[in-house]
PDB file of N, CA and C in Angstrom:
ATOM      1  N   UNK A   1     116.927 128.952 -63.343  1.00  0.00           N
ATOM      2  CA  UNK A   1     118.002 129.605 -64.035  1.00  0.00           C
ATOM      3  C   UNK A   1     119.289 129.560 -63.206  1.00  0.00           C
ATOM      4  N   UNK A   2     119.636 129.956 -61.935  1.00  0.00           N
ATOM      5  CA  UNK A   2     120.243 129.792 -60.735  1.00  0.00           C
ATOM      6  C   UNK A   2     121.006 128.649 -61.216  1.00  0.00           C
ATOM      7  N   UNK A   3     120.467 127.267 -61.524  1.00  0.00           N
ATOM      8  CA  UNK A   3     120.784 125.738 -61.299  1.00  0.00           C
ATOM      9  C   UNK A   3     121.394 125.600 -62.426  1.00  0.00           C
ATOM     10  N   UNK A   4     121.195 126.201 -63.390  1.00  0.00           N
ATOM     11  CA  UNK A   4     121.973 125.839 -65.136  1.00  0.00           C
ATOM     12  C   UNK A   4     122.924 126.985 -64.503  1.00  0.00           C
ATOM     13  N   UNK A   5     123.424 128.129 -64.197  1.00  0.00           N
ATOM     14  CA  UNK A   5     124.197 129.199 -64.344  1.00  0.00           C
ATOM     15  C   UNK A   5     125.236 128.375 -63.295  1.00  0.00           C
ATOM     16  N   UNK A   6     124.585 128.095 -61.927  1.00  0.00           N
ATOM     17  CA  UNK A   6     125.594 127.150 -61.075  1.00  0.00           C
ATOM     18  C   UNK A   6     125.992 125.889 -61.621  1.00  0.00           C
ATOM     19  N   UNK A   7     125.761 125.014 -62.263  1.00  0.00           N
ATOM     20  CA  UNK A   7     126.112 123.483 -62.563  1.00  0.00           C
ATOM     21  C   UNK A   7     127.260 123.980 -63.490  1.00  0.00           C
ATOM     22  N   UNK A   8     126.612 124.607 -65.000  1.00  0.00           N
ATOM     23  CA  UNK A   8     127.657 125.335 -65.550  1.00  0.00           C
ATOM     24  C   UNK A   8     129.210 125.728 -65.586  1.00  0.00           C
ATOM     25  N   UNK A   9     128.984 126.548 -64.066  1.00  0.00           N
ATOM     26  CA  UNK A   9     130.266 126.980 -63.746  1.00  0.00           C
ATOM     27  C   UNK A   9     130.863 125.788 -62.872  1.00  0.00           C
ATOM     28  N   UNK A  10     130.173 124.717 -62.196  1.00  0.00           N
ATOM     29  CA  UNK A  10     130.662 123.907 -61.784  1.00  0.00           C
ATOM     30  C   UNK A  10     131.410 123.077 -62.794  1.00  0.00           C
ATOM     31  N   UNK A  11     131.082 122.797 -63.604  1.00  0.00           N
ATOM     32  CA  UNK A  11     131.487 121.668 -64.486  1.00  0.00           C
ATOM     33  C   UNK A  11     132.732 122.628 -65.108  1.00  0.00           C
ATOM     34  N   UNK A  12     132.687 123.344 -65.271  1.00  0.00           N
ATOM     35  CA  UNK A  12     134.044 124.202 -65.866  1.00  0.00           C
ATOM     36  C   UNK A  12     135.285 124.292 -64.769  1.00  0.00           C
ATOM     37  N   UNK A  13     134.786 124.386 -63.538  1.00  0.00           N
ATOM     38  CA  UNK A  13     135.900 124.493 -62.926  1.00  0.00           C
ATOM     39  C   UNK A  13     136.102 122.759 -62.665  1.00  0.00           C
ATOM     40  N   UNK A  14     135.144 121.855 -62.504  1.00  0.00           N
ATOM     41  CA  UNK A  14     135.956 120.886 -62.480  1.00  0.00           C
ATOM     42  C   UNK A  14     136.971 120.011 -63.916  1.00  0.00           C
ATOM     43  N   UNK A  15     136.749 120.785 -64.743  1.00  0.00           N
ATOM     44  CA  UNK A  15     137.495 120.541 -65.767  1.00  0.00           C
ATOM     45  C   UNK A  15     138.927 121.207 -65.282  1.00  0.00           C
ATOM     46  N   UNK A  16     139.243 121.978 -64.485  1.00  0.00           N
ATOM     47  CA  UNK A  16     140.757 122.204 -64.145  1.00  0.00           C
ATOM     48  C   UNK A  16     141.141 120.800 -63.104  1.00  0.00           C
ATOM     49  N   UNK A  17     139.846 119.986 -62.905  1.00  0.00           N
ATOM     50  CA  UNK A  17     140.877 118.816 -61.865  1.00  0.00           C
ATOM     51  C   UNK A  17     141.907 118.001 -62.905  1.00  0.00           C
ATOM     52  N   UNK A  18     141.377 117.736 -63.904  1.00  0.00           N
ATOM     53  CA  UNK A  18     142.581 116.890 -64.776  1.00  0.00           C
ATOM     54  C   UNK A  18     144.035 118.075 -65.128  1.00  0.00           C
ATOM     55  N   UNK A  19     143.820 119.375 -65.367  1.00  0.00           N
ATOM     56  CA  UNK A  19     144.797 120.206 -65.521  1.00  0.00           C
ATOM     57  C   UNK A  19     145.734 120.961 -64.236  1.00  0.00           C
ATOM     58  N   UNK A  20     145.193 120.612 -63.073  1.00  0.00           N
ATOM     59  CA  UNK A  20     145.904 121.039 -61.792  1.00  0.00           C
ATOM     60  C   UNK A  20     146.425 119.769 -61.340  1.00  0.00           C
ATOM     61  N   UNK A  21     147.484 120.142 -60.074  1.00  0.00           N
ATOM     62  CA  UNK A  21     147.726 119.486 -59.369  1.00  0.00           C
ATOM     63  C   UNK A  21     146.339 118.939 -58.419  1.00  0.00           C
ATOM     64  N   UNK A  22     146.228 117.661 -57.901  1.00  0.00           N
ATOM     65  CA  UNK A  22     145.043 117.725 -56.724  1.00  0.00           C
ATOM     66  C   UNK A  22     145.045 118.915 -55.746  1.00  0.00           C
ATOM     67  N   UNK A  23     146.376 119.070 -54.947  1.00  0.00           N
ATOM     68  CA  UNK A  23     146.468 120.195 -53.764  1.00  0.00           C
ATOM     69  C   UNK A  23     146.334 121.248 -54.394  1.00  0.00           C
ATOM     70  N   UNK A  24     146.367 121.814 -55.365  1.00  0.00           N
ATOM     71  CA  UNK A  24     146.141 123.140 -56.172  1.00  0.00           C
ATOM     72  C   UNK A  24     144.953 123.060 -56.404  1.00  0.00           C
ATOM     73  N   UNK A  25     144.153 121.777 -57.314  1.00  0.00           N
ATOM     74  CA  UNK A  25     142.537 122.412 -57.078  1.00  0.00           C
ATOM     75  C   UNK A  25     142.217 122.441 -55.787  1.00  0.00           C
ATOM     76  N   UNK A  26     141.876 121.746 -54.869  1.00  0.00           N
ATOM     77  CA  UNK A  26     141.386 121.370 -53.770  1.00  0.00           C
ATOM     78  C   UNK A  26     141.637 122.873 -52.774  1.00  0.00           C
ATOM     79  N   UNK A  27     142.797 123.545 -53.323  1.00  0.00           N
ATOM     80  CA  UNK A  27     142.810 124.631 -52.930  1.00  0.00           C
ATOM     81  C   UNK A  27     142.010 126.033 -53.285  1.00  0.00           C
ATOM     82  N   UNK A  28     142.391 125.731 -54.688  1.00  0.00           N
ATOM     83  CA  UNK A  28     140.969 126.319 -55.704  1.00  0.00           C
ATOM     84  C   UNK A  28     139.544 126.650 -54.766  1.00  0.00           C
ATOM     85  N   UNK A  29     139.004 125.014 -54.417  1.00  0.00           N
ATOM     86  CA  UNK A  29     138.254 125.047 -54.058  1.00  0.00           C
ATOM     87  C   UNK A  29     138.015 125.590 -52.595  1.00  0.00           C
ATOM     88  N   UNK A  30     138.724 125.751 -51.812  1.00  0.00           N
ATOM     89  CA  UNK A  30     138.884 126.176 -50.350  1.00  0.00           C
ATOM     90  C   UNK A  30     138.905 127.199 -50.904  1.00  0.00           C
ATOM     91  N   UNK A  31     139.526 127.959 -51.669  1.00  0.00           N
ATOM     92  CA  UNK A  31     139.577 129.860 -51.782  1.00  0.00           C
ATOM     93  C   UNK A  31     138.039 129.810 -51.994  1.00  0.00           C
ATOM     94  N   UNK A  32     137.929 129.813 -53.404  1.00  0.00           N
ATOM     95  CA  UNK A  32     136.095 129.951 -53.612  1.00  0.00           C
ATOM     96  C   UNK A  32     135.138 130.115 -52.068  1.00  0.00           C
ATOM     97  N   UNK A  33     135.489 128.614 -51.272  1.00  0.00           N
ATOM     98  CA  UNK A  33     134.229 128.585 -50.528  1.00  0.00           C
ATOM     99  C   UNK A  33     134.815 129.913 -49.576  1.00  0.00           C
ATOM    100  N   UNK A  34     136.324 129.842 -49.435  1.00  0.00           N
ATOM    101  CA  UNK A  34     136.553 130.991 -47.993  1.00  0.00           C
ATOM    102  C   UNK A  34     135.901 132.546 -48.625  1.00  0.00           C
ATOM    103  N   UNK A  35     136.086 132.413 -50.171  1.00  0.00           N
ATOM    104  CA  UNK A  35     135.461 134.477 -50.699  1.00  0.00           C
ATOM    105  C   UNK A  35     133.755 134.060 -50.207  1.00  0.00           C
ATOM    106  N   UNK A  36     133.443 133.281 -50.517  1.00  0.00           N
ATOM    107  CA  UNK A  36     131.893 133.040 -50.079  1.00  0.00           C
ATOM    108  C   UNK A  36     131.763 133.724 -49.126  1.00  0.00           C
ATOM    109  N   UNK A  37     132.706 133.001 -48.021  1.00  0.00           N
ATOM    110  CA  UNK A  37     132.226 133.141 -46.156  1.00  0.00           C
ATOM    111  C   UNK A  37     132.543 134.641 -45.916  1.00  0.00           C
ATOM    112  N   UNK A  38     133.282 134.859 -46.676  1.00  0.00           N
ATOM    113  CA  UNK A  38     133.692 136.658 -45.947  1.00  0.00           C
ATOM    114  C   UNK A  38     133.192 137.413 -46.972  1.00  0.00           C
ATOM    115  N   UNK A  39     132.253 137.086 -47.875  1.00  0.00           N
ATOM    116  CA  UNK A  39     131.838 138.108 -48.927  1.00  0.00           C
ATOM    117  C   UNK A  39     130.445 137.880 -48.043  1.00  0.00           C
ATOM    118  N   UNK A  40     129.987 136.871 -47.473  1.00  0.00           N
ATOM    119  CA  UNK A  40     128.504 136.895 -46.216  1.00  0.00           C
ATOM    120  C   UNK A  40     128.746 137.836 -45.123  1.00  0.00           C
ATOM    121  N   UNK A  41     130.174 137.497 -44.452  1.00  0.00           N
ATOM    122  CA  UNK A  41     130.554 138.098 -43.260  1.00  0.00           C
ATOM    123  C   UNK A  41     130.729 140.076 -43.799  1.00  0.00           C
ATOM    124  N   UNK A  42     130.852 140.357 -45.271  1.00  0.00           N
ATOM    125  CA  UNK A  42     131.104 142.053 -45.054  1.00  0.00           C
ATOM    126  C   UNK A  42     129.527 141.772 -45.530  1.00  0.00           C
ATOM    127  N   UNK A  43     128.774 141.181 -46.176  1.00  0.00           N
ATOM    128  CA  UNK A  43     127.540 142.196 -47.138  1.00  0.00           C
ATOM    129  C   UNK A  43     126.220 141.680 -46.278  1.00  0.00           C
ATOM    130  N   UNK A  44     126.385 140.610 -45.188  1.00  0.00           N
ATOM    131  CA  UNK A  44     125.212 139.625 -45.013  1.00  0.00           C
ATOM    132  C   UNK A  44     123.888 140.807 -44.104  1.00  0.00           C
ATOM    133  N   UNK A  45     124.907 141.583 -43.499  1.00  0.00           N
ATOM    134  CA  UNK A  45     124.201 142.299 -42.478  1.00  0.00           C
ATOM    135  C   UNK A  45     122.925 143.590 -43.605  1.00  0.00           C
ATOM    136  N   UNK A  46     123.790 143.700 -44.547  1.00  0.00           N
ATOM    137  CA  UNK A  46     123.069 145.017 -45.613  1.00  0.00           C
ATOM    138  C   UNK A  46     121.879 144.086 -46.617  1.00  0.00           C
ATOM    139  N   UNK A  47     122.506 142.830 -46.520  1.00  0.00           N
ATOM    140  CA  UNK A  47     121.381 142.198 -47.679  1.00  0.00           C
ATOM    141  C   UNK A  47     120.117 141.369 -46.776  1.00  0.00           C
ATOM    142  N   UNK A  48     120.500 141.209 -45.765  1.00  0.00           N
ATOM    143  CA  UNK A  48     119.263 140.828 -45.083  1.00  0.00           C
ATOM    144  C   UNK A  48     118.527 141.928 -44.519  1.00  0.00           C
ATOM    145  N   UNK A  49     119.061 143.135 -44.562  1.00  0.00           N
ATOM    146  CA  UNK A  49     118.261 144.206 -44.327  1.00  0.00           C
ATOM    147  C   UNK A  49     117.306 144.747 -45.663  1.00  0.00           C
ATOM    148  N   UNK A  50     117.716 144.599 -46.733  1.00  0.00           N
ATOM    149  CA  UNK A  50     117.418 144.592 -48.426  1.00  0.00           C
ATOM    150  C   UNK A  50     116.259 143.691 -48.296  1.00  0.00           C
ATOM    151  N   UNK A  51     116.582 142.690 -48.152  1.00  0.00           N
ATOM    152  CA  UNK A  51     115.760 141.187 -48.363  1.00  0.00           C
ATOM    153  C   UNK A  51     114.471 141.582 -47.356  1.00  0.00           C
ATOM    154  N   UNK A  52     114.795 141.916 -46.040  1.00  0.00           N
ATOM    155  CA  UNK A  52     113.541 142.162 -45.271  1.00  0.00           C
ATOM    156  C   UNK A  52     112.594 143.190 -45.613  1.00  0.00           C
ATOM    157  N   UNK A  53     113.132 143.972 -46.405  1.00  0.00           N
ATOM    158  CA  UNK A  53     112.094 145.264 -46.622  1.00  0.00           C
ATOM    159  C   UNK A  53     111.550 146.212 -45.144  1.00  0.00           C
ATOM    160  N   UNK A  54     110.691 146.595 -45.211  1.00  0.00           N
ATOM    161  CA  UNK A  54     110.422 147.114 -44.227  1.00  0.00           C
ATOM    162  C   UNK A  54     108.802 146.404 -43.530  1.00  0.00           C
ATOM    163  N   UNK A  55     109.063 146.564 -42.342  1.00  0.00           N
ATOM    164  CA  UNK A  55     108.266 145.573 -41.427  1.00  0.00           C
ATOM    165  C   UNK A  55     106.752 146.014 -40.812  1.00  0.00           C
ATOM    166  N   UNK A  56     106.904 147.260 -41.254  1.00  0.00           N
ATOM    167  CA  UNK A  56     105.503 148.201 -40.904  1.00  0.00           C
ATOM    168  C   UNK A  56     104.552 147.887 -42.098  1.00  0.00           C
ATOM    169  N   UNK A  57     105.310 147.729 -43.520  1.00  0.00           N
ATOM    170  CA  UNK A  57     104.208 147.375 -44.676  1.00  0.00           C
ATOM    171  C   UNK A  57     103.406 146.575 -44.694  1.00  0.00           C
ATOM    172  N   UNK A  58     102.024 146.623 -44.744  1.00  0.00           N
ATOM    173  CA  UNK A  58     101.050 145.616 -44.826  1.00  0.00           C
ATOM    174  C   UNK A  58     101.626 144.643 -45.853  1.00  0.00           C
ATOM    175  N   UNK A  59     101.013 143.749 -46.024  1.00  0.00           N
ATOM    176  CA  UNK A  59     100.644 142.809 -47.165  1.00  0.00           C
ATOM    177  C   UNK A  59      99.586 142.893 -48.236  1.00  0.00           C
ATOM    178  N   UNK A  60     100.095 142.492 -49.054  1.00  0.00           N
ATOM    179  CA  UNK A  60      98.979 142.610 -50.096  1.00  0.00           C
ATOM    180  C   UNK A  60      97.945 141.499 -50.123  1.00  0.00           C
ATOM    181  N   UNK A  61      96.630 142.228 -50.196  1.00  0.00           N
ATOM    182  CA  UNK A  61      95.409 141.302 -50.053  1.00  0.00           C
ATOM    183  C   UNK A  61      95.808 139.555 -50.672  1.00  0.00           C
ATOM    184  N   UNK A  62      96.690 139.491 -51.486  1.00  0.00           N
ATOM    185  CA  UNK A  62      97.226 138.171 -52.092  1.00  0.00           C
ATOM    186  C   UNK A  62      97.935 137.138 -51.643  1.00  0.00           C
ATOM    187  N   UNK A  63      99.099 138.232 -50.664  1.00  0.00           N
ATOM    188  CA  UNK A  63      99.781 137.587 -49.802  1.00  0.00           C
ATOM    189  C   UNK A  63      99.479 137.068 -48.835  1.00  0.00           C
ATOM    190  N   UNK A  64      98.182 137.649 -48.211  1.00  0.00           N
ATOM    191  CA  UNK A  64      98.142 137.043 -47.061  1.00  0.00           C
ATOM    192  C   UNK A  64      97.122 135.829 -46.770  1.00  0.00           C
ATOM    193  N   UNK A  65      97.169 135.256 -45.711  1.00  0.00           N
ATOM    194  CA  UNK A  65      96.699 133.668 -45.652  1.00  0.00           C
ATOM    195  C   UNK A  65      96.134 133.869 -44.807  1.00  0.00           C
ATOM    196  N   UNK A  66      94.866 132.769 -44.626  1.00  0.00           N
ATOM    197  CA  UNK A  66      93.493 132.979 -43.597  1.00  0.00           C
ATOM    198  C   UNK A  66      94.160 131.890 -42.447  1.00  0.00           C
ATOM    199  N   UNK A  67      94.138 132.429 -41.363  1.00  0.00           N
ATOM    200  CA  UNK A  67      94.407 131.214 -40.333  1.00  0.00           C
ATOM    201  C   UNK A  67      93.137 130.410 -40.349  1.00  0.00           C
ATOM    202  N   UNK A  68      93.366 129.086 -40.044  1.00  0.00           N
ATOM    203  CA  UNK A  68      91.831 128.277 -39.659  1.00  0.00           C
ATOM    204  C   UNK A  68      91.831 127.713 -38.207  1.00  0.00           C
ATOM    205  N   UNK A  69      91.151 127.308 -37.735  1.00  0.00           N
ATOM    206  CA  UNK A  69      91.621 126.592 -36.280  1.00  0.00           C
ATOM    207  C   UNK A  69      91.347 125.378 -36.638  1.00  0.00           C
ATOM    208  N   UNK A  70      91.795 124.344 -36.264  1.00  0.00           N
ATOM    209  CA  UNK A  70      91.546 122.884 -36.127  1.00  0.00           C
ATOM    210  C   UNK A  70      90.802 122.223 -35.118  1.00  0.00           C
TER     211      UNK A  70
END
Protein backbone atom coordinates (compact mmCIF):
# COMPACT_ATOMS: atom_id res chain seq x y z
CA UNK A 1 0.00 0.00 0.00
CA UNK A 2 3.07 2.33 1.03
CA UNK A 3 4.34 1.78 -2.86
CA UNK A 4 0.93 2.82 -4.73
CA UNK A 5 0.39 5.86 -2.02
CA UNK A 6 4.33 6.80 -2.73
CA UNK A 7 4.59 6.30 -6.68
CA UNK A 8 1.23 8.16 -6.75
CA UNK A 9 2.37 11.17 -5.19
CA UNK A 10 5.48 10.83 -7.11
CA UNK A 11 4.07 10.95 -10.42
CA UNK A 12 1.95 14.02 -9.46
CA UNK A 13 4.62 16.00 -8.39
CA UNK A 14 6.57 15.13 -11.34
CA UNK A 15 3.88 16.41 -13.44
CA UNK A 16 4.89 20.05 -12.11
CA UNK A 17 8.40 19.37 -14.09
CA UNK A 18 6.74 20.41 -17.44
CA UNK A 19 4.83 23.38 -15.44
CA UNK A 20 7.92 24.80 -13.38
CA UNK A 21 10.92 26.25 -14.13
CA UNK A 22 13.83 23.30 -13.85
CA UNK A 23 15.56 25.42 -10.78
CA UNK A 24 12.11 25.78 -9.19
CA UNK A 25 11.31 22.08 -9.32
CA UNK A 26 14.64 20.81 -8.50
CA UNK A 27 14.13 23.06 -5.67
CA UNK A 28 10.76 21.62 -4.95
CA UNK A 29 12.56 18.73 -4.66
CA UNK A 30 15.48 19.76 -2.24
CA UNK A 31 12.67 21.33 0.16
CA UNK A 32 10.70 17.93 0.32
CA UNK A 33 13.91 15.89 0.93
CA UNK A 34 15.36 18.84 3.53
CA UNK A 35 11.35 18.59 5.66
CA UNK A 36 12.23 14.80 5.56
CA UNK A 37 15.75 15.29 7.27
CA UNK A 38 14.55 17.62 10.04
CA UNK A 39 11.10 16.10 10.47
CA UNK A 40 13.79 12.66 11.42
CA UNK A 41 16.11 15.06 13.23
CA UNK A 42 12.85 16.55 15.75
CA UNK A 43 10.62 13.07 15.85
CA UNK A 44 13.45 10.24 15.12
CA UNK A 45 14.51 10.04 18.79
CA UNK A 46 10.43 9.54 20.07
CA UNK A 47 9.64 7.11 17.15
CA UNK A 48 12.39 4.80 17.61
CA UNK A 49 11.55 4.73 21.11
CA UNK A 50 7.63 3.87 19.89
CA UNK A 51 9.00 1.39 17.37
CA UNK A 52 11.19 -0.38 20.11
CA UNK A 53 8.53 -1.03 22.57
CA UNK A 54 9.77 -2.08 25.63
CA UNK A 55 12.77 -4.46 26.04
CA UNK A 56 11.90 -6.43 29.22
CA UNK A 57 8.75 -8.03 27.20
CA UNK A 58 9.11 -11.53 26.39
CA UNK A 59 8.17 -12.74 23.05
CA UNK A 60 5.48 -14.50 22.02
CA UNK A 61 5.79 -18.28 21.79
CA UNK A 62 5.43 -17.41 17.75
CA UNK A 63 7.95 -15.01 17.60
CA UNK A 64 10.52 -16.64 18.72
CA UNK A 65 13.11 -18.85 16.76
CA UNK A 66 15.00 -22.05 17.85
CA UNK A 67 18.77 -21.51 17.50
CA UNK A 68 20.42 -24.73 15.89
CA UNK A 69 24.16 -25.25 15.94
CA UNK A 70 25.88 -26.27 12.81
Amino acid sequence: MSLFVSNNLIGWIGGFYEKMEPAEFWALHAAIGATGGVLVLLFGGRLSRALAGHQDQPLRPSAQTLEVER
